[in-house]
Structure formats: structure tokens, C-alpha cells
C-alpha atoms as a PDB file:
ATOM      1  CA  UNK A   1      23.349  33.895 -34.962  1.00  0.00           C
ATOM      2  CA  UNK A   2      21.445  36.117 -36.991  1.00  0.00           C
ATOM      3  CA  UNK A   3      17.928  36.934 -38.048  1.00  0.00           C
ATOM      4  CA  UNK A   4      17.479  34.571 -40.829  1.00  0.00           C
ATOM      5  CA  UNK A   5      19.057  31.470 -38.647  1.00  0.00           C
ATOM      6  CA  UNK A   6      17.189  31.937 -36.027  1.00  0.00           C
ATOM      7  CA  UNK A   7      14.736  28.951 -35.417  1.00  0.00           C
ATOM      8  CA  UNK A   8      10.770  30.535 -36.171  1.00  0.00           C
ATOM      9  CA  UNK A   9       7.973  30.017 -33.937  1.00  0.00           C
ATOM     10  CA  UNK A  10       6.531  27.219 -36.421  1.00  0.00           C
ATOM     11  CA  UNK A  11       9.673  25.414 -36.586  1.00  0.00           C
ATOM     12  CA  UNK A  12      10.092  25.080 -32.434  1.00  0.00           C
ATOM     13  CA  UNK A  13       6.202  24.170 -32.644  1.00  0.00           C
ATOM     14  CA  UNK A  14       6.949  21.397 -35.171  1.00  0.00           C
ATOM     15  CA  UNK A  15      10.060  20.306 -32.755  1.00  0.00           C
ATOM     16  CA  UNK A  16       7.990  19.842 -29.846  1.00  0.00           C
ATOM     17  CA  UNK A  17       4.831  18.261 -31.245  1.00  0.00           C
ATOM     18  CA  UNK A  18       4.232  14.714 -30.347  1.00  0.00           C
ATOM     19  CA  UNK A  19       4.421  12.121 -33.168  1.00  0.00           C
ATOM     20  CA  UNK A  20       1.737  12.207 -35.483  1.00  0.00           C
ATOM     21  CA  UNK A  21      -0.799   8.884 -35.185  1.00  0.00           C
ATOM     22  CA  UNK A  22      -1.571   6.871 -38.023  1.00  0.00           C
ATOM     23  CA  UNK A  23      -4.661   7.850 -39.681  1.00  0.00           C
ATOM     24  CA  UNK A  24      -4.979   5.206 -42.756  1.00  0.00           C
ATOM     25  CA  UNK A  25      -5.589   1.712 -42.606  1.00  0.00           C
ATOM     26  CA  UNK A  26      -2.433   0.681 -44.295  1.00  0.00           C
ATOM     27  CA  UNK A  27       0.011   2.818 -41.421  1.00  0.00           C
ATOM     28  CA  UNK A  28      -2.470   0.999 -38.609  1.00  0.00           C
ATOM     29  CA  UNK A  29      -1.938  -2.253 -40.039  1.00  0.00           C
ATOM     30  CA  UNK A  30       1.368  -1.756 -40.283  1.00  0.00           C
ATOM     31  CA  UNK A  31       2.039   0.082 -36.667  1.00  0.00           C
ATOM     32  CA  UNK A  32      -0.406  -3.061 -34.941  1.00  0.00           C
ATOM     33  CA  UNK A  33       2.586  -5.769 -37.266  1.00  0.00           C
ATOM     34  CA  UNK A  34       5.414  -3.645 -35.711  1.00  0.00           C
ATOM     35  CA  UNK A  35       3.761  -4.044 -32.264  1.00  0.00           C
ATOM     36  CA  UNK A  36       2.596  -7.834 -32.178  1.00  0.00           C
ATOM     37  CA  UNK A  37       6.964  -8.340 -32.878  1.00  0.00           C
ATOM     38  CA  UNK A  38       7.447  -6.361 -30.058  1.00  0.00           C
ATOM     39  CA  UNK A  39       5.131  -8.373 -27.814  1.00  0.00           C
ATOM     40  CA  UNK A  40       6.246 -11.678 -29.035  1.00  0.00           C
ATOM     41  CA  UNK A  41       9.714 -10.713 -28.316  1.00  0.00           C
ATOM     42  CA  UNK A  42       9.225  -9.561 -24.516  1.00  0.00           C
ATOM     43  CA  UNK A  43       6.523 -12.682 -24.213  1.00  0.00           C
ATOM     44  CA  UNK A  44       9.708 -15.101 -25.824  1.00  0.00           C
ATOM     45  CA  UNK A  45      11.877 -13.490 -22.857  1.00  0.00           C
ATOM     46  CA  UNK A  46       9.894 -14.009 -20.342  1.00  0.00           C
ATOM     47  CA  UNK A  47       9.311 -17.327 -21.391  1.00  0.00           C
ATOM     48  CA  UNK A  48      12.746 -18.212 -21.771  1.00  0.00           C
ATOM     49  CA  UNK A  49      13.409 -17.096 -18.144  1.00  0.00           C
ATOM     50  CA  UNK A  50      10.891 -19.497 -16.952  1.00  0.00           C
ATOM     51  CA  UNK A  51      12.365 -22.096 -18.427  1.00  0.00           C
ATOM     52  CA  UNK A  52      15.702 -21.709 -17.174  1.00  0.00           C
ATOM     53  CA  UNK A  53      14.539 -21.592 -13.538  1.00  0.00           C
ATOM     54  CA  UNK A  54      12.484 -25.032 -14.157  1.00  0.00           C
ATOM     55  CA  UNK A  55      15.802 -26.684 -15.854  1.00  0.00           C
ATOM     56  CA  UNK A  56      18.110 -25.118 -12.866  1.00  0.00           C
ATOM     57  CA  UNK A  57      15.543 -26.688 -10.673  1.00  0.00           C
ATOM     58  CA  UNK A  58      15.977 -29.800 -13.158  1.00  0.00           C
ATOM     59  CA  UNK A  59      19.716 -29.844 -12.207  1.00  0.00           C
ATOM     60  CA  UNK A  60      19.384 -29.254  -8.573  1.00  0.00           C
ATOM     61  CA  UNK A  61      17.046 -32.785  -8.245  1.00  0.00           C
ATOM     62  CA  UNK A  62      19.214 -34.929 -10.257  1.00  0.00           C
ATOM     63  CA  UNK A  63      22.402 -33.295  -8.511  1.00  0.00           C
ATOM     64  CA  UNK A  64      21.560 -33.455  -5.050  1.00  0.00           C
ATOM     65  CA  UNK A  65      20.020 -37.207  -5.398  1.00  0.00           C
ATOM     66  CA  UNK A  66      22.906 -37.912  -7.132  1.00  0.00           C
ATOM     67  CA  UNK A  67      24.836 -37.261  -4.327  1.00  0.00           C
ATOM     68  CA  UNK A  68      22.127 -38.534  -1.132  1.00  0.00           C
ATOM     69  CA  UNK A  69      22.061 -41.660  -2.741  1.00  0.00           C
ATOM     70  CA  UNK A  70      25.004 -42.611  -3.931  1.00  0.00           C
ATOM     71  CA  UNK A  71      26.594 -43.015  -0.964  1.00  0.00           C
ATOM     72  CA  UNK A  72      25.992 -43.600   2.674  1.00  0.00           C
ATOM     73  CA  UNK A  73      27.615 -41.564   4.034  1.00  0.00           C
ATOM     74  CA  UNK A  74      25.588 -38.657   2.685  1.00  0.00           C
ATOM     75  CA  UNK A  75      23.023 -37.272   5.332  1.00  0.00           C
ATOM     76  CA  UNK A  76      18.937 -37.552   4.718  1.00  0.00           C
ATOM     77  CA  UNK A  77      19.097 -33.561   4.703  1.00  0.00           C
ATOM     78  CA  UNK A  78      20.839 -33.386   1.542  1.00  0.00           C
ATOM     79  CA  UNK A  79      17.305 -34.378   0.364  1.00  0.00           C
ATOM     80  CA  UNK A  80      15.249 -31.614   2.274  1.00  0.00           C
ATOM     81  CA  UNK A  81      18.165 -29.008   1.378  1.00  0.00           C
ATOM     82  CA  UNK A  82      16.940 -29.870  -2.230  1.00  0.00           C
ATOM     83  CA  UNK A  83      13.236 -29.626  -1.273  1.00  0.00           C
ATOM     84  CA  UNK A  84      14.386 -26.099   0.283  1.00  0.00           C
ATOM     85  CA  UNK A  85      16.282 -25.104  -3.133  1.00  0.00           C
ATOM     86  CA  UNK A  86      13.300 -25.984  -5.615  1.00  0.00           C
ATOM     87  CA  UNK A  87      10.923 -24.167  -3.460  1.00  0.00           C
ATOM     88  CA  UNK A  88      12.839 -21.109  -3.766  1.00  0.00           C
ATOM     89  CA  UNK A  89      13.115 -21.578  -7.404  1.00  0.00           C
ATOM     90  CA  UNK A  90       9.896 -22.131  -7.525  1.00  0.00           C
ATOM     91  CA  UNK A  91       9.075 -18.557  -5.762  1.00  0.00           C
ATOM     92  CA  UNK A  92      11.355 -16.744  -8.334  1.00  0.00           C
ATOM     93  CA  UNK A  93       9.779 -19.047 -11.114  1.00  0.00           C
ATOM     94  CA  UNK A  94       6.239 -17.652  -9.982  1.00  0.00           C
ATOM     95  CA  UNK A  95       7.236 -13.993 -10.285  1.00  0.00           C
ATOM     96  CA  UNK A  96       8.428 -14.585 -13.729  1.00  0.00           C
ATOM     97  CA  UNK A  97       5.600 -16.089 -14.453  1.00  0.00           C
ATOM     98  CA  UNK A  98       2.799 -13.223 -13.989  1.00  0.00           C
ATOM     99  CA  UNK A  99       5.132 -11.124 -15.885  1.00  0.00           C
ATOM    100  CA  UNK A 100       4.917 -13.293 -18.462  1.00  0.00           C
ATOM    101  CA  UNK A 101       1.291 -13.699 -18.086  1.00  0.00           C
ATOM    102  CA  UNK A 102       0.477  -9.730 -19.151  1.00  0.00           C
ATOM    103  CA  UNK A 103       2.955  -9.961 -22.119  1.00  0.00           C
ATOM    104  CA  UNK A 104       1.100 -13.541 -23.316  1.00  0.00           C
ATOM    105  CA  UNK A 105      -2.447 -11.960 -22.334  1.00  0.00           C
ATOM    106  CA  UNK A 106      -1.651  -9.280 -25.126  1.00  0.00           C
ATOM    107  CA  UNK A 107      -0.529 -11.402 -27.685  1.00  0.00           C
ATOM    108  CA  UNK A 108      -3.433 -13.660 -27.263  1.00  0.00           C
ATOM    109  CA  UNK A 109      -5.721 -10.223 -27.380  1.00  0.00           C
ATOM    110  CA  UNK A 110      -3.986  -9.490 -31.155  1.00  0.00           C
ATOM    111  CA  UNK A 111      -4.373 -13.112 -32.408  1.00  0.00           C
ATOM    112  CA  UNK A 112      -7.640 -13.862 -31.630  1.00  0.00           C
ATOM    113  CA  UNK A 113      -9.191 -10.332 -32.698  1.00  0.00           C
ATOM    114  CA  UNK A 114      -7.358  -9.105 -35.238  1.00  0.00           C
ATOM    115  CA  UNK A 115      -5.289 -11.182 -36.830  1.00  0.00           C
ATOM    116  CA  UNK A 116      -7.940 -14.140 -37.047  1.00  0.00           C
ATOM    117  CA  UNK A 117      -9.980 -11.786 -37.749  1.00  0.00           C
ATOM    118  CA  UNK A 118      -8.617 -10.559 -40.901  1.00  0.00           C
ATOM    119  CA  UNK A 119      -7.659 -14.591 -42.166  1.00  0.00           C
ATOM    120  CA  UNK A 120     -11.467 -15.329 -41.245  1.00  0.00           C
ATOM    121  CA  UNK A 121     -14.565 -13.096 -40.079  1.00  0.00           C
ATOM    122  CA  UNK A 122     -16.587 -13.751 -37.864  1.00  0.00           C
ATOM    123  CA  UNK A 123     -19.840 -11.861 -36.591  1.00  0.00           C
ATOM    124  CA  UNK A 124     -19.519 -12.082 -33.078  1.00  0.00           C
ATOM    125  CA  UNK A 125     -16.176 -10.003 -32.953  1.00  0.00           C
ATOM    126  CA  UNK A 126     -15.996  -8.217 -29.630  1.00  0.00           C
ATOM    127  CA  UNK A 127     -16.088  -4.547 -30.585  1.00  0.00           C
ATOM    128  CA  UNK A 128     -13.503  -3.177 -27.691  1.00  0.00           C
ATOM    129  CA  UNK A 129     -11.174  -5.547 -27.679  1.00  0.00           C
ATOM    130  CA  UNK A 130      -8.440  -2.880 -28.555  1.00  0.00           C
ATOM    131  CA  UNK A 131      -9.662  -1.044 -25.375  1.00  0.00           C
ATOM    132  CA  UNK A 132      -7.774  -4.135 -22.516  1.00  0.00           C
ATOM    133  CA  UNK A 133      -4.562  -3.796 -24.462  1.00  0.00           C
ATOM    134  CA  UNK A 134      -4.576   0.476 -24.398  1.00  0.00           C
ATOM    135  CA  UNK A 135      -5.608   0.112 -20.740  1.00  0.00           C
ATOM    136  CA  UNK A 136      -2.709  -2.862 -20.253  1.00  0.00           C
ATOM    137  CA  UNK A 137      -0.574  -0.017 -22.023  1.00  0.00           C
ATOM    138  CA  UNK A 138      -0.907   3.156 -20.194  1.00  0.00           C
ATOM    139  CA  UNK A 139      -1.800   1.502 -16.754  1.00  0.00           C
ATOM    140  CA  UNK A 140       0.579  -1.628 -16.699  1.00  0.00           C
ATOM    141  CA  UNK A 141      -1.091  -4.574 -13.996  1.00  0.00           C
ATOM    142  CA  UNK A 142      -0.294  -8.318 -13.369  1.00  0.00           C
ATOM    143  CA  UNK A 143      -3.738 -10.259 -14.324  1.00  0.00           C
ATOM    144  CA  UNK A 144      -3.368 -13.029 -11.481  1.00  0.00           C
ATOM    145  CA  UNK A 145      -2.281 -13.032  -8.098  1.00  0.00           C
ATOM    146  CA  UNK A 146       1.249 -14.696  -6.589  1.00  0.00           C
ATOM    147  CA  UNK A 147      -0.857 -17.467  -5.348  1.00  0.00           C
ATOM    148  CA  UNK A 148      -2.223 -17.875  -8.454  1.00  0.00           C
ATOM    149  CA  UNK A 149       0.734 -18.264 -10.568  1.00  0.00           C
ATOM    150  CA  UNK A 150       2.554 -20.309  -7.821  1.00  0.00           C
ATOM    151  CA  UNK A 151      -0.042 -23.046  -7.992  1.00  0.00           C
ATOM    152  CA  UNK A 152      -0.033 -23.006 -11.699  1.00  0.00           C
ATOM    153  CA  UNK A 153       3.434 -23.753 -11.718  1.00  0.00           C
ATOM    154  CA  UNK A 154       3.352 -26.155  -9.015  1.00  0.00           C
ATOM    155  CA  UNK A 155       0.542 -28.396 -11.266  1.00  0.00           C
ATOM    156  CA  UNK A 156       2.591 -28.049 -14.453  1.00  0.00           C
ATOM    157  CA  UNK A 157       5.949 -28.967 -13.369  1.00  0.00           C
ATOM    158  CA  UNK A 158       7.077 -28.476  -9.859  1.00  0.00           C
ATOM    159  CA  UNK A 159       4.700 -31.422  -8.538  1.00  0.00           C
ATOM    160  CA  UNK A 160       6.754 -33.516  -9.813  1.00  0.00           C
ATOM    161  CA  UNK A 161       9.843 -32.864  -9.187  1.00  0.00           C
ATOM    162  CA  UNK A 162       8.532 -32.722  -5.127  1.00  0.00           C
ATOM    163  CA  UNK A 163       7.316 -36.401  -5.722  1.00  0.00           C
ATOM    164  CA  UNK A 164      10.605 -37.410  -7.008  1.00  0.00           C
ATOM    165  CA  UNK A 165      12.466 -35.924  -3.566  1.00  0.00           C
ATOM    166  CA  UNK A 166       9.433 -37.315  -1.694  1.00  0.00           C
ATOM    167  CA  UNK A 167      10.444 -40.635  -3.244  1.00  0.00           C
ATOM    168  CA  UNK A 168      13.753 -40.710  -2.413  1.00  0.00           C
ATOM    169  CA  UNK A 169      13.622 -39.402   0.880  1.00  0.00           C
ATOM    170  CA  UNK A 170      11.300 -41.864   1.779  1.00  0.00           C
ATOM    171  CA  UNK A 171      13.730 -44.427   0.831  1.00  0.00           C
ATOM    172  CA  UNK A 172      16.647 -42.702   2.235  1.00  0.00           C
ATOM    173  CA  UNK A 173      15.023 -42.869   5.845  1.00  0.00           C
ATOM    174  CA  UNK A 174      14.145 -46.152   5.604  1.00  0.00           C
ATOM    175  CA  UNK A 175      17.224 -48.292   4.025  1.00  0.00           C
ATOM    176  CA  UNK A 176      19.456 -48.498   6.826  1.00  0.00           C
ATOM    177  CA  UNK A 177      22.416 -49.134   4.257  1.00  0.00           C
ATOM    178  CA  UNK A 178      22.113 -45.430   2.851  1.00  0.00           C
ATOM    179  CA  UNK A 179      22.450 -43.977   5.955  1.00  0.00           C
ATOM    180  CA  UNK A 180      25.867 -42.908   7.657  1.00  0.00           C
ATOM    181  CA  UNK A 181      26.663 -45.734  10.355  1.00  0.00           C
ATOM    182  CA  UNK A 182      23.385 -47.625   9.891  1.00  0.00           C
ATOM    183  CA  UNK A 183      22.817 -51.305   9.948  1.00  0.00           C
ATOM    184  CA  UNK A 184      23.447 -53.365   6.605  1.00  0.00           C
ATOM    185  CA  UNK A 185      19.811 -54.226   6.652  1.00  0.00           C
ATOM    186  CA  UNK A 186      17.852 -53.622   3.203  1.00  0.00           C
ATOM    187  CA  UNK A 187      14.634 -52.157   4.746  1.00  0.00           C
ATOM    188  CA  UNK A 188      13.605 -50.829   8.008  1.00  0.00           C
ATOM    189  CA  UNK A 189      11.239 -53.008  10.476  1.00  0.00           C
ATOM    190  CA  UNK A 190       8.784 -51.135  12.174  1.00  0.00           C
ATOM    191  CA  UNK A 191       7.421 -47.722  11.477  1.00  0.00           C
ATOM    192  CA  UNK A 192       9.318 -46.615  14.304  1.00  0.00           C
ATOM    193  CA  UNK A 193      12.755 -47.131  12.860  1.00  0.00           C
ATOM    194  CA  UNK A 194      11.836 -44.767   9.793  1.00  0.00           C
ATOM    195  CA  UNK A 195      10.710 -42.003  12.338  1.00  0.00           C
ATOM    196  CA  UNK A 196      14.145 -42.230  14.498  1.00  0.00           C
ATOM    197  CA  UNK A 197      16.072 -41.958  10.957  1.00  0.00           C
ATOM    198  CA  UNK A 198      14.378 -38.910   9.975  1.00  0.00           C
ATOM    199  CA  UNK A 199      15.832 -37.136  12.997  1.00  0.00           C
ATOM    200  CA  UNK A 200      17.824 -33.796  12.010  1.00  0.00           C
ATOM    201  CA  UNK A 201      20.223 -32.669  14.157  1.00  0.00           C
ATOM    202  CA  UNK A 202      18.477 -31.691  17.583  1.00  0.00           C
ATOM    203  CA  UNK A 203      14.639 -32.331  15.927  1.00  0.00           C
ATOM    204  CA  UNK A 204      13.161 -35.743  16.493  1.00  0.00           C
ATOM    205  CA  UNK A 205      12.279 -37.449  13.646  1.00  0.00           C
ATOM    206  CA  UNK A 206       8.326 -37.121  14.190  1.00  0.00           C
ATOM    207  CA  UNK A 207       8.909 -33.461  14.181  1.00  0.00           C
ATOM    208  CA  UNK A 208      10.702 -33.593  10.744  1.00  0.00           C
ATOM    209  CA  UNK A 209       8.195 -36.257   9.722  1.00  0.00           C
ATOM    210  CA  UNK A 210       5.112 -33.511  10.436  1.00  0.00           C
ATOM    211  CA  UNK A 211       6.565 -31.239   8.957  1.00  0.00           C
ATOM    212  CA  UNK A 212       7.470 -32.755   5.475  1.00  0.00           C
ATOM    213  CA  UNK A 213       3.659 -33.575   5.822  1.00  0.00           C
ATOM    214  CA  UNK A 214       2.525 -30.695   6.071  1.00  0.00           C
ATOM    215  CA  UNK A 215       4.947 -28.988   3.225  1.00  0.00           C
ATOM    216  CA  UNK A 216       3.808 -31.597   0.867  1.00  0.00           C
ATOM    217  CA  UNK A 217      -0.286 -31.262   1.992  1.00  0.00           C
ATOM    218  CA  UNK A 218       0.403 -27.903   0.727  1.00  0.00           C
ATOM    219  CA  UNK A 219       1.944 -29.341  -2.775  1.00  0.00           C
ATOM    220  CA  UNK A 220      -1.168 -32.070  -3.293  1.00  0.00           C
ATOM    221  CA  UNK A 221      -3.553 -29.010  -2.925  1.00  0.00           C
ATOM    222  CA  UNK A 222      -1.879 -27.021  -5.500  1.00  0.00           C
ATOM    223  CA  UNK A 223      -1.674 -29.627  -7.689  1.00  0.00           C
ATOM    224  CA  UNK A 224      -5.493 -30.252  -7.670  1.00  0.00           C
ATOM    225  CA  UNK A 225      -6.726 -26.664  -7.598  1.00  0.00           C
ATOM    226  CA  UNK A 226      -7.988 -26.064 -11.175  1.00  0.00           C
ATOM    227  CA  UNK A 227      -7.530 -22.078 -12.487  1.00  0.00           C
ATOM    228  CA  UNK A 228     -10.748 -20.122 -13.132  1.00  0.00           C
ATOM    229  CA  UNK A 229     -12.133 -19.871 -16.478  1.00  0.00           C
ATOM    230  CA  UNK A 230     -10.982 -16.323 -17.107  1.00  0.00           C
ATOM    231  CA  UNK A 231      -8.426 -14.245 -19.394  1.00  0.00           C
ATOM    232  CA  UNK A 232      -7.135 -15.693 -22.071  1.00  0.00           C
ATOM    233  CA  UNK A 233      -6.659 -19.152 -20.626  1.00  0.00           C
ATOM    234  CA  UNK A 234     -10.684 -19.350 -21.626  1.00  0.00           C
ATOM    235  CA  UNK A 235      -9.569 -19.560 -25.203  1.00  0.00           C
ATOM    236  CA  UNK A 236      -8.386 -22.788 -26.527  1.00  0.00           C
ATOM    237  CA  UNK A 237      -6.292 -25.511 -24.441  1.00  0.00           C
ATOM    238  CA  UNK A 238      -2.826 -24.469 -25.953  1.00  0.00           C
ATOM    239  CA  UNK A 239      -1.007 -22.542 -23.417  1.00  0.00           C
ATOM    240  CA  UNK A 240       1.895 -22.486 -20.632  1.00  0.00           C
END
């Protein structure tokens, strides 16, 4: 190569010099329009996944009841295997969901600062709002707990899908003509029947019984425990 295709000093400087910022208001405008589509879109994905783990959860409830009590010669467990398989969906569905939450937390940030901002002023603007997202950007942090988000998902939808098993369990164990070689009888007698029908292979039925009680104690409590007034769940009543 010679002399005068050589790269100079300048040009390698030039090559390895970060992207230049935008310094006007019309290339920050249009840099914080580029980056609000880039939110929604990872916010839409997220979202998206969620719902597909609440409809396969859907599926597995009307499939598996479908099949308990359509016929008696389908065992009471089919019931608790579906209790087993929405509660795993609902872990995965929970994990999804704080991911979500930091995507939705940033769009929310953008909407209510800037861009309602600019279609209406108001005085009492916080000044740093820009300062959460940066932070959100360089140091990226889930803004609730597992806990959190699995109770949250348990009030919105899961609750009820639990109640629908709980349901039909409840009348699987005690209509001896759903059950494989029980009587033709249309309802069970004595609380004692229902407790010897929900026997599962080598556990009694009381055993069984205690613990669907205690798996759905856990349900009612996350059904009734009411988020804290904090992020942007605070602002407005329209969210997930």
C-alpha cells in the first residue's frame, strides 16, 4: 500500500469514535420516536407471551375436564394433574410477566412525561423523569419481586381457572356415577363417603383432602392481596 493510501491518524480517530449524540431538538425528538417503537415492540412481545401461557392454560382446563368428566372411568387425579399443569404455567407465566413489567414501566415513563406532555402541559412535570429510564438502560432490573408478579397473575386470571378445577373436583369425588366402579347413586351421603373417594393411590383421602386445602388457602390469599401503590400501576386504572 503506499503513502498516499495509507489510512491518517484523523481518519482511524474518526473510525473509532463513538456515535455522535443528538444535540438539536428536532434529532432528540426524533431519536426518543425511534425509541418509544422499540419499547412498544419488546413490551407487545412480552405481552403476547403472556397470553399464550394463560390460553395454553385455557386449553389444559377445558381438556382435562373434558376428559374427568366425561366418563367414569376417568380417575379424580386427572383433575389434580390439571391443578399441577396450570400451576406450572402459572410459574412460567409469572417470569414473563416481570419482564414484561420493566418494558411496560418504560413505556408508561415516555407517555406520561413526554408525550402528554408535548399534546398538553402541565406545571407539575417531574423534572428527572428521563433519569429511571437511563438508569433502567445502563443497569437493567425487574421492578417487582416473583411473589409479586405471581399473585398478580393469580388475581387476574389464574383464580379462576383454580375455582373451575375446584368445582369439578368437588363434584367428581362426590358423584359416585363419575367414578370408576362406584355406585349408580347421584350424590354421596355422608361427608365421609367424599373423603374415602378422594383417596389417591396409597394416600387416604383426608390426606389429599388437606392438602387441596391448603394449595387452594394459598390461591384465596393471592387473590385478595391488593398490589402497593407504586410504579406505574399508580397512574390510571388501565393496565395488565
Amino acid at each position: 500500500m503506499s503513502a498516499s493510501q495509507a489510512p491518517t491518524a484523523l481518519e482511524e480517530n474518526i473510525e473509532r469514535r463513538a456515535p455522535s449524540l443528538p444535540i438539536t431538538s428536532a434529532e432528540k425528538s426524533n431519536m426518543i420516536i425511534h425509541y418509544y417503537r422499540g419499547e412498544i415492540g419488546r413490551m407487545t412481545s412480552w405481552r403476547d407471551r403472556i397470553d399464550r401461557t394463560t390460553n395454553w392454560a385455557i386449553t389444559v382446563v377445558a381438556a382435562l375436564l373434558s376428559v374427568s368428566l366425561s366418563t367414569s372411568s376417568s380417575h379424580h387425579g386427572v383433575v389434580l394433574f390439571a391443578m399441577l399443569l396450570v400451576s406450572l404455567l402459572l410459574l412460567i407465566e409469572a417470569r414473563r410477566y416481570r419482564f414484561f413489567d420493566v418494558y411496560r414501566a418504560r413505556v408508561r415513563k415516555l407517555e406520561r412525561y413526554y408525550f402528554a406532555q408535548a399534546l398538553y402541559p402541565e406545571s407539575d412535570l417531574e423534572p428527572n423523569w428521563a433519569e429511571a429510564i437511563a438508569k433502567s438502560l445502563r443497569h437493567p432490573s425487574f421492578l417487582m419481586s416473583y411473589r409479586e408478579a405471581l399473585y398478580r397473575r393469580v388475581r387476574r386470571n389464574y383464580s379462576w381457572m383454580y375455582l373451575i378445577l375446584l368445582l369439578a373436583w368437588g363434584l367428581k369425588i362426590s358423584t359416585p356415577k363419575l367414578l370408576p366402579d362406584g355406585e349408580q347413586a347421584d350424590v354421596v351421603f355422608s361427608w365421609r363417603e367424599a373423603v374415602e373417594n378422594a383417596a389417591f393411590g396409597p394416600l387416604p383421602g383426608w390426606t389429599v383432602l388437606a392438602g387441596v386445602v391448603v394449595f387452594y388457602g394459598f390461591v384465596f390469599f393471592a387473590s385478595l392481596h391488593q398490589a402497593s401503590d407504586e410504579g406505574e400501576l399508580a397512574h390510571g386504572e388501565v393496565h395488565v
